[in-house]
Protein backbone atom coordinates (compact mmCIF):
# COMPACT_ATOMS: atom_id res chain seq x y z
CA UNK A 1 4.26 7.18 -8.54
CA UNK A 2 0.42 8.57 -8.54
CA UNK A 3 1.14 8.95 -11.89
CA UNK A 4 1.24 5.19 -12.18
CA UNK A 5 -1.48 4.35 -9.88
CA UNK A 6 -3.47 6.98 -11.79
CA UNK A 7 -2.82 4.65 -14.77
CA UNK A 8 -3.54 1.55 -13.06
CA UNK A 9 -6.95 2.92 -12.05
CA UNK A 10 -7.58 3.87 -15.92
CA UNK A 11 -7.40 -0.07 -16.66
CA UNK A 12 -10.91 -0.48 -14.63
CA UNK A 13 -12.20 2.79 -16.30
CA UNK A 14 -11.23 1.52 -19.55
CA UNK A 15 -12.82 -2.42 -18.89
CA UNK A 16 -15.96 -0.78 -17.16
CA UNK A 17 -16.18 1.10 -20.32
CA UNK A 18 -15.80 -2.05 -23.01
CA UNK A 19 -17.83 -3.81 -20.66
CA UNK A 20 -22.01 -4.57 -21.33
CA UNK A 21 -21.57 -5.25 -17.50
CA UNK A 22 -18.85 -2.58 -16.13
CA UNK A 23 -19.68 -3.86 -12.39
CA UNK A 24 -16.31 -6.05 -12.09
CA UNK A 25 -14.20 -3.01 -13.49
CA UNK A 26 -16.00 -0.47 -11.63
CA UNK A 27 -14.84 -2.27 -8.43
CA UNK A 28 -11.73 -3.06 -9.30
CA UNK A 29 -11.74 0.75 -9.61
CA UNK A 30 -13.08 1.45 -6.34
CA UNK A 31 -11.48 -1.06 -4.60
CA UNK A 32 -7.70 0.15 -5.99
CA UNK A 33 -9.03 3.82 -4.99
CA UNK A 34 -9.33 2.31 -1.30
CA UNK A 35 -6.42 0.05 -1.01
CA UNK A 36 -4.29 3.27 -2.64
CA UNK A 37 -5.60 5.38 -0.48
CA UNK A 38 -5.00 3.83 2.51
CA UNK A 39 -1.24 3.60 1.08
CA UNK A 40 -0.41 6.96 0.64
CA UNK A 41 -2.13 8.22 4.15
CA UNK A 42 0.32 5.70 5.98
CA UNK A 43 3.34 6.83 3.89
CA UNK A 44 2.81 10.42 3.80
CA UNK A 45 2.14 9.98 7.59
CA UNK A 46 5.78 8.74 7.91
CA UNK A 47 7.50 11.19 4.99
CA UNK A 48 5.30 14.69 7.55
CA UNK A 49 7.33 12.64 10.39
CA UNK A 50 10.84 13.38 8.77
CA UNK A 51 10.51 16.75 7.82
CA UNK A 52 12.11 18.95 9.88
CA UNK A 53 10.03 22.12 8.95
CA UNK A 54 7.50 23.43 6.89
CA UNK A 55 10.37 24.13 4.20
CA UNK A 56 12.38 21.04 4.49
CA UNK A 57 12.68 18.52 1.22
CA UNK A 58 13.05 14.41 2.38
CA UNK A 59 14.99 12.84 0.12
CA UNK A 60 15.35 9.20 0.38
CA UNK A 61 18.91 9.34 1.94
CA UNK A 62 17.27 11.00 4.99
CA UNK A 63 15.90 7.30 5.39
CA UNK A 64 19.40 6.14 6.60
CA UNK A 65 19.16 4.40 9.61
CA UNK A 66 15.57 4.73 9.53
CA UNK A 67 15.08 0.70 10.69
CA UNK A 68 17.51 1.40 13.52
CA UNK A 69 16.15 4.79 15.00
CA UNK A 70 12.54 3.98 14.50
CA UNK A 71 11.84 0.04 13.71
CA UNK A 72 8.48 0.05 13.89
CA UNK A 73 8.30 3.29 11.70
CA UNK A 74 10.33 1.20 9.81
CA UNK A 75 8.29 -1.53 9.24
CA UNK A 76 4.94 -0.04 8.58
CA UNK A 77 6.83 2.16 5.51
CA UNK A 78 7.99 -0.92 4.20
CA UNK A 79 4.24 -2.50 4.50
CA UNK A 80 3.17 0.70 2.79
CA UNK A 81 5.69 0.65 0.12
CA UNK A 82 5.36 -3.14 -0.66
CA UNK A 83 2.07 -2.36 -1.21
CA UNK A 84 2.58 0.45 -3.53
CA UNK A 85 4.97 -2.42 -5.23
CA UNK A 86 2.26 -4.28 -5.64
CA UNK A 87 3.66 -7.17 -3.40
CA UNK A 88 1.41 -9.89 -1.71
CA UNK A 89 -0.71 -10.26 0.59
CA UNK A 90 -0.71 -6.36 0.77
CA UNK A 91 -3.65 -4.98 -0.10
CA UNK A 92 -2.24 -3.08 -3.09
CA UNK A 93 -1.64 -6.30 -4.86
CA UNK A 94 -5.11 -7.44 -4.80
CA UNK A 95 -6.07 -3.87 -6.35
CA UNK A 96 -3.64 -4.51 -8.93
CA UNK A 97 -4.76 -8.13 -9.00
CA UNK A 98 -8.78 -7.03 -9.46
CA UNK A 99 -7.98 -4.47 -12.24
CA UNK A 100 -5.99 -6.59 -14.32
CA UNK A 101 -8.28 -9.49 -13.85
CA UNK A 102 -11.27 -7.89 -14.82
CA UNK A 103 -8.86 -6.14 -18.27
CA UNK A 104 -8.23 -9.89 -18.91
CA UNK A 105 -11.73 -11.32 -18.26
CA UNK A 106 -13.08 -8.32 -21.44
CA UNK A 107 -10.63 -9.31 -23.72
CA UNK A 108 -7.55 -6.91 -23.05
CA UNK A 109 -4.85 -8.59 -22.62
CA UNK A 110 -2.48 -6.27 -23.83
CA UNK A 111 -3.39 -3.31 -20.87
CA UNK A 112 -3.33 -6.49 -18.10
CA UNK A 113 0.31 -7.06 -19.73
CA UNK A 114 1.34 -3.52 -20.16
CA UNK A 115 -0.26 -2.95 -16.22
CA UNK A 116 1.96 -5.84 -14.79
CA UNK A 117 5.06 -4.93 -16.85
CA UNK A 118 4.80 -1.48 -15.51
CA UNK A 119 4.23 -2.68 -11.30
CA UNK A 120 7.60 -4.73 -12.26
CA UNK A 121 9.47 -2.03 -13.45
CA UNK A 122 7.70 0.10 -10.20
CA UNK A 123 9.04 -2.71 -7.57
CA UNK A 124 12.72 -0.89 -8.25
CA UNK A 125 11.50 2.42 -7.30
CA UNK A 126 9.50 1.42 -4.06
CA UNK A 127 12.26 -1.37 -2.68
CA UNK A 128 14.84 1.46 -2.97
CA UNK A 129 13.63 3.37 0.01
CA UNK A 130 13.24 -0.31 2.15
CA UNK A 131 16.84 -1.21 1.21
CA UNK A 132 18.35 2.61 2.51
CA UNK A 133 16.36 2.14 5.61
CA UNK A 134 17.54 -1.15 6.71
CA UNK A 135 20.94 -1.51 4.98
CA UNK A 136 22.61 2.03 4.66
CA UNK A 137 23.89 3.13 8.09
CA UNK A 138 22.69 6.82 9.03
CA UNK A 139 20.91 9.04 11.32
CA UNK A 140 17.38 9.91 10.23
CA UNK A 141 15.75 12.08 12.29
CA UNK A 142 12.28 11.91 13.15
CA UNK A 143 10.94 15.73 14.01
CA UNK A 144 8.76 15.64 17.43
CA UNK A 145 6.00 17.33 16.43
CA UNK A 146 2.33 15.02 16.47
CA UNK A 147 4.45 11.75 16.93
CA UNK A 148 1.88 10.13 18.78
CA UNK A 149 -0.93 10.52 16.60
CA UNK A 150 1.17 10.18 13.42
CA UNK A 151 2.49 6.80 15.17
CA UNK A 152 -0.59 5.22 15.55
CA UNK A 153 -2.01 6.23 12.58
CA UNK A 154 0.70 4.46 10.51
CA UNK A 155 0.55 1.67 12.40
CA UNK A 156 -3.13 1.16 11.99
CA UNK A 157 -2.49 1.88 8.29
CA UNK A 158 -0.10 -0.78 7.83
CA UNK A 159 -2.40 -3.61 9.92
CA UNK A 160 -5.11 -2.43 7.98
CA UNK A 161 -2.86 -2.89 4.44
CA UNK A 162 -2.20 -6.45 5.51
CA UNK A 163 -5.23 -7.29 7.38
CA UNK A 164 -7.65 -6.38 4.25
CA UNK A 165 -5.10 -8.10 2.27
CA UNK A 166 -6.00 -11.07 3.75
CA UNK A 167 -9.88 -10.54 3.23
CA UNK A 168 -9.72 -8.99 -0.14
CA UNK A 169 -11.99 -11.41 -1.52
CA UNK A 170 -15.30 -10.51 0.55
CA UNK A 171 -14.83 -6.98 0.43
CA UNK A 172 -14.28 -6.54 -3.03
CA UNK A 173 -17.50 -8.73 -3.20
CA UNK A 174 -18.99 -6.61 -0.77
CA UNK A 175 -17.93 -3.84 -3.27
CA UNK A 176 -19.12 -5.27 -6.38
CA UNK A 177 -22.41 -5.82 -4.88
CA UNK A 178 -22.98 -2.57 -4.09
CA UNK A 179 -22.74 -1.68 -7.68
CA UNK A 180 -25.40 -3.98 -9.08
């Protein structure tokens, strides 16, 4: 997966590169960097709540009745995978959305259409964990330790995912701005 993204963010290097004015690229770049960001600190949040100790692997069958135990654990995870998807009105689309744009708007069309073919191909990886969660029946256990802070800070992760969704427009103004 940050593999991937890594990729993704190498379409705005690449277009601020071509680019007499690399401004849109560069903030599609830094604008991805935030909205991926933001992603992984929610889901990694989640994956430290479902180890069980410092040596323990989570595999995505330890999501197993995941929506049932935990719903609202539930629910931001499938925010912050949707996002990771690429799926709108997360904010992770709009990253997507800026970088390919701005590939587009210098003439490569190709890396915009190699960048979307690749987020479709993604979507499997990152709706598999949503569809174990909610569908498969199981146990998964949530380990005690720092609930409460690790609670709220997916939770304000995954308002923040959809919330700047929403908004992406002025911020990644705001952003572009503040490299001109």
């Amino acid at each position: 997966s940050s593999i991937a993204h890594s990729g993704y963010v190498l379409v705005g290097v690449i277009t601020a590169g071509v680019s007499e004015n690399g401004a849109f690229g560069a903030s599609g770049v830094i604008f991805y960097l935030l909205s991926y960001s933001l992603m992984t600190l929610g889901a990694f949040a989640i994956a430290s709540m479902l180890e069980n100790s410092e040596n323990s692997i989570v595999n995505i069958d330890d999501l197993a009745g995941f929506a049932k135990q935990r719903p609202m654990l539930a629910l931001c995870l499938t925010v912050f995978l949707l996002s990771l998807a690429g799926i709108p009105p997360t904010l992770g689309f709009f990253g997507k959305f800026y970088l390919f744009n701005a590939a587009i708007g210098e003439g490569l069309l190709w890396l915009a259409v190699w960048g979307v073919v690749n987020s479709v191909i993604g979507v499997y990886y990152y709706l598999r964990p949503i569809v174990v969660m909610y569908m498969k029946e199981g146990n998964a256990q949530v380990a005690g330790h720092s609930l409460n802070a690790t609670t709220v800070t997916a939770i304000v992760m995954a308002l923040a995912i959809v919330l700047m969704g929403f908004v992406s427009g002025p911020i990644f103004s705001a952003v572009e701005k503040s490299l001109m």
